[in-house]
N, C-alpha and C. Protein backbone atom coordinates (compact mmCIF):
# COMPACT_ATOMS: atom_id res chain seq x y z
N UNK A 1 47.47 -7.64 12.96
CA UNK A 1 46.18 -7.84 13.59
C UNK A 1 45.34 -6.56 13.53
N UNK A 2 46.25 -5.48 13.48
CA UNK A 2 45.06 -4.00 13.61
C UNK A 2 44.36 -3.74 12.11
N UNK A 3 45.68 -4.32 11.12
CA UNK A 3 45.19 -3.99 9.95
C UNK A 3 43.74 -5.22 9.66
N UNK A 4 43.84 -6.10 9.98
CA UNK A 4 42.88 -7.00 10.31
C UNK A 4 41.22 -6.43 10.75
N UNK A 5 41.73 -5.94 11.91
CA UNK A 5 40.50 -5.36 12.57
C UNK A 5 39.68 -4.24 11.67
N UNK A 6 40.75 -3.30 10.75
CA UNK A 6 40.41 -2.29 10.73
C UNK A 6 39.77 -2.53 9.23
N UNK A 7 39.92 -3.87 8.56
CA UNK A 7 39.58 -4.05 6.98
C UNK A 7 38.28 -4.70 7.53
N UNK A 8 37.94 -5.33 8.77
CA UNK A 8 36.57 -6.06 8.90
C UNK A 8 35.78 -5.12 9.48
N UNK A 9 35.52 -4.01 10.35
CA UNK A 9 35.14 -2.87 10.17
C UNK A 9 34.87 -2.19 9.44
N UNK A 10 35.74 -1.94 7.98
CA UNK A 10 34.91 -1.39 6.69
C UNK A 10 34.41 -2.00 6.49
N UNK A 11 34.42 -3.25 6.15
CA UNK A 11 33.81 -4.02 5.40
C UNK A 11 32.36 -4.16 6.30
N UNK A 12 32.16 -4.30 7.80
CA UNK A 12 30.66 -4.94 7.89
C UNK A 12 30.35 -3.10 7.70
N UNK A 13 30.56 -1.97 7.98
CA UNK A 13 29.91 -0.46 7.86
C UNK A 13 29.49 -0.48 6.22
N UNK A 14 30.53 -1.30 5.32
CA UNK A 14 30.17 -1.36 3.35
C UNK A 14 28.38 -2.33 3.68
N UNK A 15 28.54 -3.36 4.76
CA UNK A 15 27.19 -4.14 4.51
C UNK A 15 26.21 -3.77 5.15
N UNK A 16 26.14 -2.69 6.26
CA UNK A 16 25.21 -2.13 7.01
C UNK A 16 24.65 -1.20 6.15
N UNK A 17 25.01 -0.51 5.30
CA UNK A 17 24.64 0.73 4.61
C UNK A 17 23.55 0.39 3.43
N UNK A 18 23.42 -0.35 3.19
CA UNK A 18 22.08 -1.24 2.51
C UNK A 18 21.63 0.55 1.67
N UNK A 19 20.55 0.12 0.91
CA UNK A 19 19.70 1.36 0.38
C UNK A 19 18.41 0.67 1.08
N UNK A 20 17.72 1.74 1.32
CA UNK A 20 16.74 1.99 2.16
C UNK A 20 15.57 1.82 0.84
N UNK A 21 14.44 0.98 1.45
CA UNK A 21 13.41 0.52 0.51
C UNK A 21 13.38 1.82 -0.74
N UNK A 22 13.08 1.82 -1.59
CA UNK A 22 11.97 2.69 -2.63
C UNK A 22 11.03 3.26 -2.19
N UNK A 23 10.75 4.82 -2.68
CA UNK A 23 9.12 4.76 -2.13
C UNK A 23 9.01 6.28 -3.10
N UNK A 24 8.73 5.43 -4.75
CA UNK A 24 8.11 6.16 -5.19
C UNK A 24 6.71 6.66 -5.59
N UNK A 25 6.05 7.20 -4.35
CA UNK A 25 4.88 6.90 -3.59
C UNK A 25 3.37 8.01 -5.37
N UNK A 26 4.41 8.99 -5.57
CA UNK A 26 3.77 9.35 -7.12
C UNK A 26 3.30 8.78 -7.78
N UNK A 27 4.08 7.68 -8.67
CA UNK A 27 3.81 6.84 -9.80
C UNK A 27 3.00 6.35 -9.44
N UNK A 28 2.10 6.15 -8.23
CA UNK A 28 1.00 5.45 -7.99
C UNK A 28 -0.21 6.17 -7.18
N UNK A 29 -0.52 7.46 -7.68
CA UNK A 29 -1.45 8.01 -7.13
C UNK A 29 -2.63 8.11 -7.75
N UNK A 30 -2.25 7.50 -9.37
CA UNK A 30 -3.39 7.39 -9.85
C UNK A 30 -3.20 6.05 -10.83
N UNK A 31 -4.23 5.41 -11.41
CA UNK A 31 -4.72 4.54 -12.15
C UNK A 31 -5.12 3.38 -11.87
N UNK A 32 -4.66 2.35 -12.55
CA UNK A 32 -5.72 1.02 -12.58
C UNK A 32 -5.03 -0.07 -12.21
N UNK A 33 -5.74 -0.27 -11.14
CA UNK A 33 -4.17 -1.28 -10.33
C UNK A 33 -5.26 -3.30 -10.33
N UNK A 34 -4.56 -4.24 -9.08
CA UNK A 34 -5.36 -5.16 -9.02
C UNK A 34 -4.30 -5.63 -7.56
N UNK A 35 -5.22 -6.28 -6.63
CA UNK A 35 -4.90 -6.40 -5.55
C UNK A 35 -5.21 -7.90 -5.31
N UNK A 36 -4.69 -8.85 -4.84
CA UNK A 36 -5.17 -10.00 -4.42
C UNK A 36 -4.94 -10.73 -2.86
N UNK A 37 -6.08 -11.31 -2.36
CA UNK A 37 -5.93 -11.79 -0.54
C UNK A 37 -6.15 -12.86 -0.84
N UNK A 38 -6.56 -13.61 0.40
CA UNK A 38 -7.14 -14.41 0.62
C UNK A 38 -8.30 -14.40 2.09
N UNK A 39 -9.51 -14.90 1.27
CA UNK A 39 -10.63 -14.81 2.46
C UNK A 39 -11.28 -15.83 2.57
N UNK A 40 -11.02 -16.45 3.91
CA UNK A 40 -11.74 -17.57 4.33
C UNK A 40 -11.17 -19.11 3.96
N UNK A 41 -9.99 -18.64 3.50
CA UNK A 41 -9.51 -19.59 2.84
C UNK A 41 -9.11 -19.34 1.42
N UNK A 42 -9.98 -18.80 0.89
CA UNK A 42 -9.88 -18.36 -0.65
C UNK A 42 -9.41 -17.49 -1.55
N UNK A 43 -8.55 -17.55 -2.57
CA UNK A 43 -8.12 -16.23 -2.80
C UNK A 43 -8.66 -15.05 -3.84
N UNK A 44 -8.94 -13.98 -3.39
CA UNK A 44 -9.69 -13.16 -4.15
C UNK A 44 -9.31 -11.81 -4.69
N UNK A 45 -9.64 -11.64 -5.67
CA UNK A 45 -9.35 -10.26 -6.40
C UNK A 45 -9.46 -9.22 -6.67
N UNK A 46 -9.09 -8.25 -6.18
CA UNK A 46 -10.06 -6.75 -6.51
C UNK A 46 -9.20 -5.86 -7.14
N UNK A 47 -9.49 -5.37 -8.77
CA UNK A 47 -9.47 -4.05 -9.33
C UNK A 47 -9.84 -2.83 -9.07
N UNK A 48 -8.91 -1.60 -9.23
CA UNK A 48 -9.49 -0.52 -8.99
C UNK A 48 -8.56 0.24 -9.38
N UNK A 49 -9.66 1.52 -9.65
CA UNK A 49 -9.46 2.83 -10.63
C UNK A 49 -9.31 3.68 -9.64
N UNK A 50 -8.00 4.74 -9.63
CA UNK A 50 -7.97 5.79 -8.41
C UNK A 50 -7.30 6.75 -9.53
N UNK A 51 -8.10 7.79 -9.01
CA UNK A 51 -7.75 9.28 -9.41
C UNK A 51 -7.23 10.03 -8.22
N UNK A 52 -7.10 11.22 -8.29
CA UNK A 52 -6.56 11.64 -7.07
C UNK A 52 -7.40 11.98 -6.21
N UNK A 53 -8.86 11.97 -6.76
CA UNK A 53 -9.65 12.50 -5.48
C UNK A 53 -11.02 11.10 -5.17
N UNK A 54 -10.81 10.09 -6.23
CA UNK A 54 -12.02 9.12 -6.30
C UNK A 54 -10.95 7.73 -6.04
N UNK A 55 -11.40 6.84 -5.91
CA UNK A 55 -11.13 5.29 -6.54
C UNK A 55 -12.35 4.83 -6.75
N UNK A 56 -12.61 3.95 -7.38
CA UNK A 56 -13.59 2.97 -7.58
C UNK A 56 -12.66 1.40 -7.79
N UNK A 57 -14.11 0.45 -6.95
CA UNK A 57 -13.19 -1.01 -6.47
C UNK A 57 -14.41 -1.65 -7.12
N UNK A 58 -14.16 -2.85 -7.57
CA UNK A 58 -14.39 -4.14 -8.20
C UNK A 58 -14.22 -5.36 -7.85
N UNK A 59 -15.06 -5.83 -7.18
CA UNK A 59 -15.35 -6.85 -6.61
C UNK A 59 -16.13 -7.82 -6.35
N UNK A 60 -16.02 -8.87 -6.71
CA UNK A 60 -17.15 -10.24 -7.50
C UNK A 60 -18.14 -9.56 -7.90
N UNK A 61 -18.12 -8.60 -8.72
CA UNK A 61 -19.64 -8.25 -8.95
C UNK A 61 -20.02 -6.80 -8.99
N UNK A 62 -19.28 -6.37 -7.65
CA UNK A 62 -19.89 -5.35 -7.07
C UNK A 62 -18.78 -4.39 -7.23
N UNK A 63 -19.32 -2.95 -7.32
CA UNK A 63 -18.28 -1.53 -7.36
C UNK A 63 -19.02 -0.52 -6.95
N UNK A 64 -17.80 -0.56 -5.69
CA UNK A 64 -17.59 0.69 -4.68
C UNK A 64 -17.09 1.43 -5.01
N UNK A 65 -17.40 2.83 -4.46
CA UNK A 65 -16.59 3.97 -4.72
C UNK A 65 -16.33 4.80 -3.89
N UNK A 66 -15.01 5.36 -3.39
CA UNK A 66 -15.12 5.94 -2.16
C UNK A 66 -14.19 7.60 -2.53
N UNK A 67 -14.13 8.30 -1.75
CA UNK A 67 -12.99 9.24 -2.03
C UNK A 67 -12.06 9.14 -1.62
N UNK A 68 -10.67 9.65 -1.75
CA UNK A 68 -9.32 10.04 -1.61
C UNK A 68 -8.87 10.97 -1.26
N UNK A 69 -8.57 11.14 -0.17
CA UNK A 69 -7.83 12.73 0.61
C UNK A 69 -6.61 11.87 0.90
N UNK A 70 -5.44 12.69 0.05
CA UNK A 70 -3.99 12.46 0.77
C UNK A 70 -3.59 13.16 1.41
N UNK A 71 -2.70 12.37 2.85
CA UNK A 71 -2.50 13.36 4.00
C UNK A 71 -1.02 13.38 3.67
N UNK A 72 -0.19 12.85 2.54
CA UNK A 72 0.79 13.54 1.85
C UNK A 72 1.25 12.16 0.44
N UNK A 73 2.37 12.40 0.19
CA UNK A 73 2.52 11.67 -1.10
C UNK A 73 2.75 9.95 -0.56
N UNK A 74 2.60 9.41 0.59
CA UNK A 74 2.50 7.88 0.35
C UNK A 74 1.82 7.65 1.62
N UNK A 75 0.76 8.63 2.00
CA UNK A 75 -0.45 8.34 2.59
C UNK A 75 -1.84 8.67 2.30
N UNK A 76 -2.85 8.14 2.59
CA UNK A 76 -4.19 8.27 2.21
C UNK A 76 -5.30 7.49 2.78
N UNK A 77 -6.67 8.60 2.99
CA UNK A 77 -7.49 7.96 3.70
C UNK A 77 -8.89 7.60 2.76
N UNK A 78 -9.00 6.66 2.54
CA UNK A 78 -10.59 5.74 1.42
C UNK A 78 -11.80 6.23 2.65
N UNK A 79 -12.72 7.43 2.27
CA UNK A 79 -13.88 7.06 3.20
C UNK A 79 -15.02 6.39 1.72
N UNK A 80 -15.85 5.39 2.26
CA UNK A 80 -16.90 4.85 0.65
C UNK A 80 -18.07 6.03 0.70
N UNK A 81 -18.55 6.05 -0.32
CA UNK A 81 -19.65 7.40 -0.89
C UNK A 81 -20.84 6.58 -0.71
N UNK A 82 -21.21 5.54 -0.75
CA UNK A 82 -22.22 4.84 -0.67
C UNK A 82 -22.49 3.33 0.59
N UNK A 83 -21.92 4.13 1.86
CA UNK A 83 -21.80 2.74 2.86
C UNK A 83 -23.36 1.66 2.51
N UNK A 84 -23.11 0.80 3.43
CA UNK A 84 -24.59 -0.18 2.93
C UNK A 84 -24.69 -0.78 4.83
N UNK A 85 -23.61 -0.56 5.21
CA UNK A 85 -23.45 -1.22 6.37
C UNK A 85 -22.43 -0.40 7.45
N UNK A 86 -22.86 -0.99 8.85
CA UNK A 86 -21.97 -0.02 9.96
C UNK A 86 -20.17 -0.15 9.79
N UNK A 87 -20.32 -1.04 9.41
CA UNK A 87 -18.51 -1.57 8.62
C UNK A 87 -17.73 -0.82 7.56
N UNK A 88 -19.19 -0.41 6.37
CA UNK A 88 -18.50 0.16 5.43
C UNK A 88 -18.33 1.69 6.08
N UNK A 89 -18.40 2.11 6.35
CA UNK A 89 -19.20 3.57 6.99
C UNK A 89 -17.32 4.03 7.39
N UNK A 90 -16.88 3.21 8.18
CA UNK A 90 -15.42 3.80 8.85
C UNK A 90 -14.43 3.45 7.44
N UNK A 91 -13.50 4.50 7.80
CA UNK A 91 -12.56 5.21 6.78
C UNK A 91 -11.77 3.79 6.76
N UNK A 92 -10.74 4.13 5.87
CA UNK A 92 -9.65 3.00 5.64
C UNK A 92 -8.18 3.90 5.51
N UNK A 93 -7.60 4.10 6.64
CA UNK A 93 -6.22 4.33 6.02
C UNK A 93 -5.09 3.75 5.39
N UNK A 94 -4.18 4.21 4.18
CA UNK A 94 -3.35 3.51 3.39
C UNK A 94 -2.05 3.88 3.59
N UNK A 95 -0.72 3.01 3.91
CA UNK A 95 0.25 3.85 3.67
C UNK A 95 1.12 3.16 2.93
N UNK A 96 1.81 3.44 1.91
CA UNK A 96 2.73 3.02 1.09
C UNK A 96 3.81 2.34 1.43
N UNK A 97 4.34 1.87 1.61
CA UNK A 97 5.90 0.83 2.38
C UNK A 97 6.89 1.45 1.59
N UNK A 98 6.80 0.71 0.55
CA UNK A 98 8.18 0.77 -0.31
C UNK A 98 7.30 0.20 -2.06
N UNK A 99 7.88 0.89 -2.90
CA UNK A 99 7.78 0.90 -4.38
C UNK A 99 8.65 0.02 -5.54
N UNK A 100 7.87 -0.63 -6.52
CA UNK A 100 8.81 -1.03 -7.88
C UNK A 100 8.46 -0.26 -8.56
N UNK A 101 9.25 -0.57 -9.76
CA UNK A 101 8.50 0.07 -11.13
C UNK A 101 6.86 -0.35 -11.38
N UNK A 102 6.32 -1.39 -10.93
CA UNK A 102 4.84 -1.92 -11.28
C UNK A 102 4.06 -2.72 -10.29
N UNK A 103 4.45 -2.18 -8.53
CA UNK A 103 3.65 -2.22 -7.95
C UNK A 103 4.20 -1.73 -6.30
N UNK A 104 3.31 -1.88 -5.20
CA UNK A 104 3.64 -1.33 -4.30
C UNK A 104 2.91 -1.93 -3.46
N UNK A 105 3.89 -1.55 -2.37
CA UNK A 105 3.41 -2.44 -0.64
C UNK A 105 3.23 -1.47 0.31
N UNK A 106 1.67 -1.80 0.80
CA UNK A 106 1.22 -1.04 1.63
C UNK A 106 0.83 -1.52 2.73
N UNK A 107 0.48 -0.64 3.68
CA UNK A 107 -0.25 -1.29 5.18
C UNK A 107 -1.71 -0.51 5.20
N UNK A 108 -2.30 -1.22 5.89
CA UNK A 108 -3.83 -0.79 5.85
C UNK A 108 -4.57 -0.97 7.08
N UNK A 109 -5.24 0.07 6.95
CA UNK A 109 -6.36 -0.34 8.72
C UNK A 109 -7.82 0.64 8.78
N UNK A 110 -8.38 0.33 9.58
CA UNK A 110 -9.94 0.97 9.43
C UNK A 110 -9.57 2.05 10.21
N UNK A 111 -10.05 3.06 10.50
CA UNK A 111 -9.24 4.17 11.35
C UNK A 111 -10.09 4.16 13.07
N UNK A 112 -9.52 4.03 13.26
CA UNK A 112 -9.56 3.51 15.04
C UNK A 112 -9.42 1.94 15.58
N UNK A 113 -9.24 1.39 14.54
CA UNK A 113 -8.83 -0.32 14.80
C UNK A 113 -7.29 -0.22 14.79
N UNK A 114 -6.64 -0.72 15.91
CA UNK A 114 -5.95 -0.92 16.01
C UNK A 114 -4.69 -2.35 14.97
N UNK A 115 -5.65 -3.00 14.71
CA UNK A 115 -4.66 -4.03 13.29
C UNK A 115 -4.66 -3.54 12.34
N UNK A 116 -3.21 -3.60 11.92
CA UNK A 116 -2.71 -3.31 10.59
C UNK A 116 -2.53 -4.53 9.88
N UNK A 117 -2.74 -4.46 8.18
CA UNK A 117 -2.68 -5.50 7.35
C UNK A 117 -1.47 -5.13 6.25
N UNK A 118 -1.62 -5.66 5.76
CA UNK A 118 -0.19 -5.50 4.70
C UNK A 118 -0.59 -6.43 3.64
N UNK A 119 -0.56 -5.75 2.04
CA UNK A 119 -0.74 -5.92 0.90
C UNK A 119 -0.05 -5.48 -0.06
N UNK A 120 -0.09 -6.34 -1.37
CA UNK A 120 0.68 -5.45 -2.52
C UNK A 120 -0.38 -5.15 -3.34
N UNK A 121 -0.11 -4.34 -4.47
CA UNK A 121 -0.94 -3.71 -5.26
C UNK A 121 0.05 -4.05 -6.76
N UNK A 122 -0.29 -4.14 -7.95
CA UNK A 122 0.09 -4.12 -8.96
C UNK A 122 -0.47 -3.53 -9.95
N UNK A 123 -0.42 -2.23 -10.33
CA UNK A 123 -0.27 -1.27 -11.35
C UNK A 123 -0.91 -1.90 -12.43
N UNK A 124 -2.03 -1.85 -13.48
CA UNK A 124 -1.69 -2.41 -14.68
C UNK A 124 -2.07 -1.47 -16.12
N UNK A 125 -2.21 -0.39 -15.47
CA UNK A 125 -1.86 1.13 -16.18
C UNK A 125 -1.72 2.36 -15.62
């Protein structure tokens, strides 16, 4: 019975030990990614180009551009260069979750709003 006890004990400490998400937060600090939600019901698409200090976003039409200050390698704050409205005006913070090879999951929020959102991103250079 002890030897019992003592083989189901390794064994659940072998299944607790999991690897801890990815977060190769680098491979994605710059280039040309595409993001998709849904709003209002509908689902919609936005491209965008990030360098390390710009992105520019694409959207039905329209392209924004904001800057990029990272407050380290899988965080970052979007303020837009051209607000139009009291909405666009507040920052957007980003933080990285966890990483693949060709895309990444992040959480997102306006900076002093308290809801966080959660999105993936997919790389496509």
């Amino acid at each position: 019975m002890t030897k019992f006890i003592l083989l189901a004990t390794i064994f659940s400490l072998f299944l607790s030990c999991k690897q801890p998400p990815q977060r190769n937060c680098s491979d994605f600090k710059t280039g040309e990614f595409s993001f998709t939600t849904i709003i209002d019901g509908e689902e919609k698409k936005t491209t965008f180009n990030r360098t390390l200090d710009t992105e520019v976003d694409y959207f039905e039409g329209h392209r924004d551009t904001s800057s990029v200050r990272w407050i380290n390698d899988c965080e970052y704050v979007l303020k837009n260069k051209n607000p139009k409205n009291k909405a666009e005006e507040k920052s957007i913070h980003i933080k990285i979750l966890t990483t693949t090879d060709s895309t990444y999951t992040f959480e997102y929020n306006a900076i002093g709003d308290t809801r966080k959102f959660k999105g993936t991103a997919h790389k496509i250079r």
